[in-house]
C-alpha atoms as a PDB file:
ATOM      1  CA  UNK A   1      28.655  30.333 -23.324  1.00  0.00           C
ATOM      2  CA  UNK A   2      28.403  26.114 -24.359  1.00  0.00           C
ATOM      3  CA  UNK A   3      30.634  25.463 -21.150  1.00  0.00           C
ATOM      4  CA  UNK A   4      28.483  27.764 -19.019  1.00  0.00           C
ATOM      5  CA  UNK A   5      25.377  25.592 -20.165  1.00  0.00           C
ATOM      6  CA  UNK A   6      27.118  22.383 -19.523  1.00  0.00           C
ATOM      7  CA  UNK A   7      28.009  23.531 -16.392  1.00  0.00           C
ATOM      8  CA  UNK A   8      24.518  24.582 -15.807  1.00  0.00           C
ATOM      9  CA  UNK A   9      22.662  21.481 -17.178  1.00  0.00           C
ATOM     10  CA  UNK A  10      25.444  19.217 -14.743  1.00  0.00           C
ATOM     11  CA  UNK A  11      24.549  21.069 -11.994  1.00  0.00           C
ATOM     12  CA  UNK A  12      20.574  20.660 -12.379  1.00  0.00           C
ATOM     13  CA  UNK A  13      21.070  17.147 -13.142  1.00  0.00           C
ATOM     14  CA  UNK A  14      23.193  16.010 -10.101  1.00  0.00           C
ATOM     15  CA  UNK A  15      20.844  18.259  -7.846  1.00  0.00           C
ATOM     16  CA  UNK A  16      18.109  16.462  -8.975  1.00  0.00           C
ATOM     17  CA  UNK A  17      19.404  12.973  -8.564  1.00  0.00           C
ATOM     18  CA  UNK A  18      20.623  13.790  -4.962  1.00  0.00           C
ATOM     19  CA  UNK A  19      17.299  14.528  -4.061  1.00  0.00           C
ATOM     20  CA  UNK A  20      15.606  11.763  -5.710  1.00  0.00           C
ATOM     21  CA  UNK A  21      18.013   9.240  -3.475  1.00  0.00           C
ATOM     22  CA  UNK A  22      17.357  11.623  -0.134  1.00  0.00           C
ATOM     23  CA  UNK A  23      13.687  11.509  -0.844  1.00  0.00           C
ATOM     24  CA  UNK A  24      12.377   9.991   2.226  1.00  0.00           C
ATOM     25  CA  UNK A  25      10.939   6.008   1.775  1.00  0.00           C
ATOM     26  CA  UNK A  26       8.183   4.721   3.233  1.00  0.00           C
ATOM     27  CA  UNK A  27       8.837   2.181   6.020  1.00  0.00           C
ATOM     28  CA  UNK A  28       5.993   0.794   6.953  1.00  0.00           C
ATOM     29  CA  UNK A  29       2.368  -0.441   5.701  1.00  0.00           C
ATOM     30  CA  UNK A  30      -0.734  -0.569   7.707  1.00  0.00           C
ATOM     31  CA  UNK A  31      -4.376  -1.391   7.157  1.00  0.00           C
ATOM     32  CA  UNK A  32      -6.665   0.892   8.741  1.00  0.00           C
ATOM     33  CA  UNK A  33      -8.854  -1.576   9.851  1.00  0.00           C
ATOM     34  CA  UNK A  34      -8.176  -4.131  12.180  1.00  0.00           C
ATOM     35  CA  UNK A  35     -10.355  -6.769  11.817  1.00  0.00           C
ATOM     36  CA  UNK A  36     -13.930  -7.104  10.107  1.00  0.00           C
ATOM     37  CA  UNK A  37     -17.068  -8.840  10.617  1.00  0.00           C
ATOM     38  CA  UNK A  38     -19.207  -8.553   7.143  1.00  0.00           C
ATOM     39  CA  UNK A  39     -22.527 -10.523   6.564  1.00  0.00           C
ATOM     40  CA  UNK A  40     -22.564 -12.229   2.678  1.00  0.00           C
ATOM     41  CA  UNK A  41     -22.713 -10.374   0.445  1.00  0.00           C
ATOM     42  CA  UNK A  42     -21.522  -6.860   1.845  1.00  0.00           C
ATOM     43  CA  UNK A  43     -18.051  -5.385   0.360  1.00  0.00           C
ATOM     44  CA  UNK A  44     -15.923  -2.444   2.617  1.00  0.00           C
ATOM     45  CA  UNK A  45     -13.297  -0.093   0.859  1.00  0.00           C
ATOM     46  CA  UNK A  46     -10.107  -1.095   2.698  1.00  0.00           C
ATOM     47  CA  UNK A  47      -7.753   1.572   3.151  1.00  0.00           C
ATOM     48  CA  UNK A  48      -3.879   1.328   3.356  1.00  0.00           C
ATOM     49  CA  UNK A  49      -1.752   3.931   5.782  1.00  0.00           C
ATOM     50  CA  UNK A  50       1.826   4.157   5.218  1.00  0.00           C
ATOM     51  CA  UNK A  51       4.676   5.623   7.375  1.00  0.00           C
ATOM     52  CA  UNK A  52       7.855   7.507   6.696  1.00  0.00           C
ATOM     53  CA  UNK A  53      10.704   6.110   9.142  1.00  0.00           C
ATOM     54  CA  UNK A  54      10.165   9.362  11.801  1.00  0.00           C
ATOM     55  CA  UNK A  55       6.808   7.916  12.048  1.00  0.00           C
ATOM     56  CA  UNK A  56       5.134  10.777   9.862  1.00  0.00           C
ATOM     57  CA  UNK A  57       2.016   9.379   7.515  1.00  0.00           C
ATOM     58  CA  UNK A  58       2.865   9.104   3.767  1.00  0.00           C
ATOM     59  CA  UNK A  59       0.441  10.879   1.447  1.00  0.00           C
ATOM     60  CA  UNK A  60      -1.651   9.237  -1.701  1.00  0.00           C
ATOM     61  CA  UNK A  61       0.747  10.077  -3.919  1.00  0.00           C
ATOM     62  CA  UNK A  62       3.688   8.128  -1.930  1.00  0.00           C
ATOM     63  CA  UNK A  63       1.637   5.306  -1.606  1.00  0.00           C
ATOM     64  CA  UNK A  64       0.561   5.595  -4.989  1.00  0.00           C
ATOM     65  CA  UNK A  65       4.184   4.809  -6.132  1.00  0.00           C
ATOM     66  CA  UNK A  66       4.356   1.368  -4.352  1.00  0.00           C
ATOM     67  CA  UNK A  67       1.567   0.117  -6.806  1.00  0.00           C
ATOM     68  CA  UNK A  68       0.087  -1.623  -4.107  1.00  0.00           C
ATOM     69  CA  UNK A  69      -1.004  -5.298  -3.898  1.00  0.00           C
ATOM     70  CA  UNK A  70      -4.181  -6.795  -2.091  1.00  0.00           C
ATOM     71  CA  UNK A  71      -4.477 -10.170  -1.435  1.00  0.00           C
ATOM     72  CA  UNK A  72      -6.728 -12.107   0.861  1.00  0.00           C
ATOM     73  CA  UNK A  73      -6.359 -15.443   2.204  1.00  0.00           C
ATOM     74  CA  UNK A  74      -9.212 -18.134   2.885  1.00  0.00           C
ATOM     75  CA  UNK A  75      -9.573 -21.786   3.078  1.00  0.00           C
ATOM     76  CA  UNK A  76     -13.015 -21.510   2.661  1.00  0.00           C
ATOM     77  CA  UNK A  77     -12.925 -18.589  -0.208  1.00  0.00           C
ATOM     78  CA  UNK A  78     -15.030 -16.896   2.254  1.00  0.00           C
ATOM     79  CA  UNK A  79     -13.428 -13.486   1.224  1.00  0.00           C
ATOM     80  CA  UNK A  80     -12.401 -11.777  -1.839  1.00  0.00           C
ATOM     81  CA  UNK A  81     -10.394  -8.577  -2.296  1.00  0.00           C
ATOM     82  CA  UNK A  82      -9.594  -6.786  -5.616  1.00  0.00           C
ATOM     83  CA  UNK A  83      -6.698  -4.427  -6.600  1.00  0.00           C
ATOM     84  CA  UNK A  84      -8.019  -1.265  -5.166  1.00  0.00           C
ATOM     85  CA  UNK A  85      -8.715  -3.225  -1.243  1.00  0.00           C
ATOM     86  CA  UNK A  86     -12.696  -3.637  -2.441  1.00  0.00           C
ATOM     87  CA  UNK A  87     -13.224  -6.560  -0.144  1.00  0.00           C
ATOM     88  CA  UNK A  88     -15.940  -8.951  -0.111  1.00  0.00           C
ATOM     89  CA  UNK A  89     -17.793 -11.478   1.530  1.00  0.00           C
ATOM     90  CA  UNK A  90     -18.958 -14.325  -0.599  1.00  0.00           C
ATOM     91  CA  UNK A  91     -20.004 -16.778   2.420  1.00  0.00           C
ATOM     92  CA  UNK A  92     -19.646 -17.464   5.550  1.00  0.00           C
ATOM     93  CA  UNK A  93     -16.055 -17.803   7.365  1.00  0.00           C
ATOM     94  CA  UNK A  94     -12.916 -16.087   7.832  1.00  0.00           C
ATOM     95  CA  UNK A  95     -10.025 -14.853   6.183  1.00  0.00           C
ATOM     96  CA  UNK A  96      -7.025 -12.729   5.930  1.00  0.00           C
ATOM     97  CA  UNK A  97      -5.905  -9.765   4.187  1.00  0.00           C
ATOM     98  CA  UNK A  98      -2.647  -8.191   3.576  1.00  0.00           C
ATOM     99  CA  UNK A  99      -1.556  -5.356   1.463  1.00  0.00           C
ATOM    100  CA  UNK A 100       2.171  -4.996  -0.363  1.00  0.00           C
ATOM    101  CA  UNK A 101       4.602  -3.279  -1.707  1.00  0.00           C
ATOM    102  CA  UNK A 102       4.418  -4.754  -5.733  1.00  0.00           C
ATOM    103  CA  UNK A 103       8.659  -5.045  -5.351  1.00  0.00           C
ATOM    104  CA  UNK A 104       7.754  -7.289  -1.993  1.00  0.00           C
ATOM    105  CA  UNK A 105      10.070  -4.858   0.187  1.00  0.00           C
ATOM    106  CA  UNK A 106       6.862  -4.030   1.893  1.00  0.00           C
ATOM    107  CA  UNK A 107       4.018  -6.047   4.149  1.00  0.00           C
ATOM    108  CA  UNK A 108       1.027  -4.847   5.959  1.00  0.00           C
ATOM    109  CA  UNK A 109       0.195  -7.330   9.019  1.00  0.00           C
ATOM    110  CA  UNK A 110      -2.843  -9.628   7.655  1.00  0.00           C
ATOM    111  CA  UNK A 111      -6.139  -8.485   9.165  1.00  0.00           C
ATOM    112  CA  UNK A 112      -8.873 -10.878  10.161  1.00  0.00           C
ATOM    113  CA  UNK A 113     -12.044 -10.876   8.499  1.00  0.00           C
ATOM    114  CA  UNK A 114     -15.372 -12.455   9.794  1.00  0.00           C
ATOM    115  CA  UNK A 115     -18.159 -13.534   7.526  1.00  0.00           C
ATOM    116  CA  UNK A 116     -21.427 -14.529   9.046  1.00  0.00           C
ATOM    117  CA  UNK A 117     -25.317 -15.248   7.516  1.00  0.00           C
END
């Protein structure tokens, strides 16, 4: 009965890690958006799209699991962006933003953003 177990518990356990390493892996990152033109003061929920290799979209929960990074990019700190892709326009000018993978394996392509009066 104890070797029938072991058996049974080996089994479950190598089953299990087979399809944890054939899981399919998101490939790619997008932002929805494109580009953005904001007037001060106005914030947009940015939302990130990924991709399984055959192209299919990745749910939340996939996503979820690359504890995804936000960051913006502006000379003139014309834009901010916080952890959740809450972006912001403090003043006019432009910027970039870019969301990531937190192991880096992972990069959107940087959107524009356009802040105006």
């Amino acid at each position: 009965m104890k070797k029938k177990f072991i058996f049974s518990l080996t089994a479950v356990i190598i089953i299990s890690m087979i399809l944890i390493l054939t899981a399919p892996k998101i490939e790619r990152l997008e932002i929805e958006q494109q580009s953005l033109s904001l007037a001060v003061g106005e914030s947009v929920q940015l939302n990130c799209l990924g991709y399984f290799a055959d192209g299919e979209p990745a749910g939340a929960q996939e996503l979820n699991k690359l504890n995804l990074l936000w960051e913006s990019r502006s000379e003139d700190l014309a834009i901010e962006v916080d952890e959740n892709g809450l972006l912001t326009a403090i003043k006019p000018g432009m910027g970039n933003v870019q969301v990531k993978s937190a192991d880096g394996k992972l990069n959107s392509r940087a959107i524009t953003i356009k802040v105006y009066e």
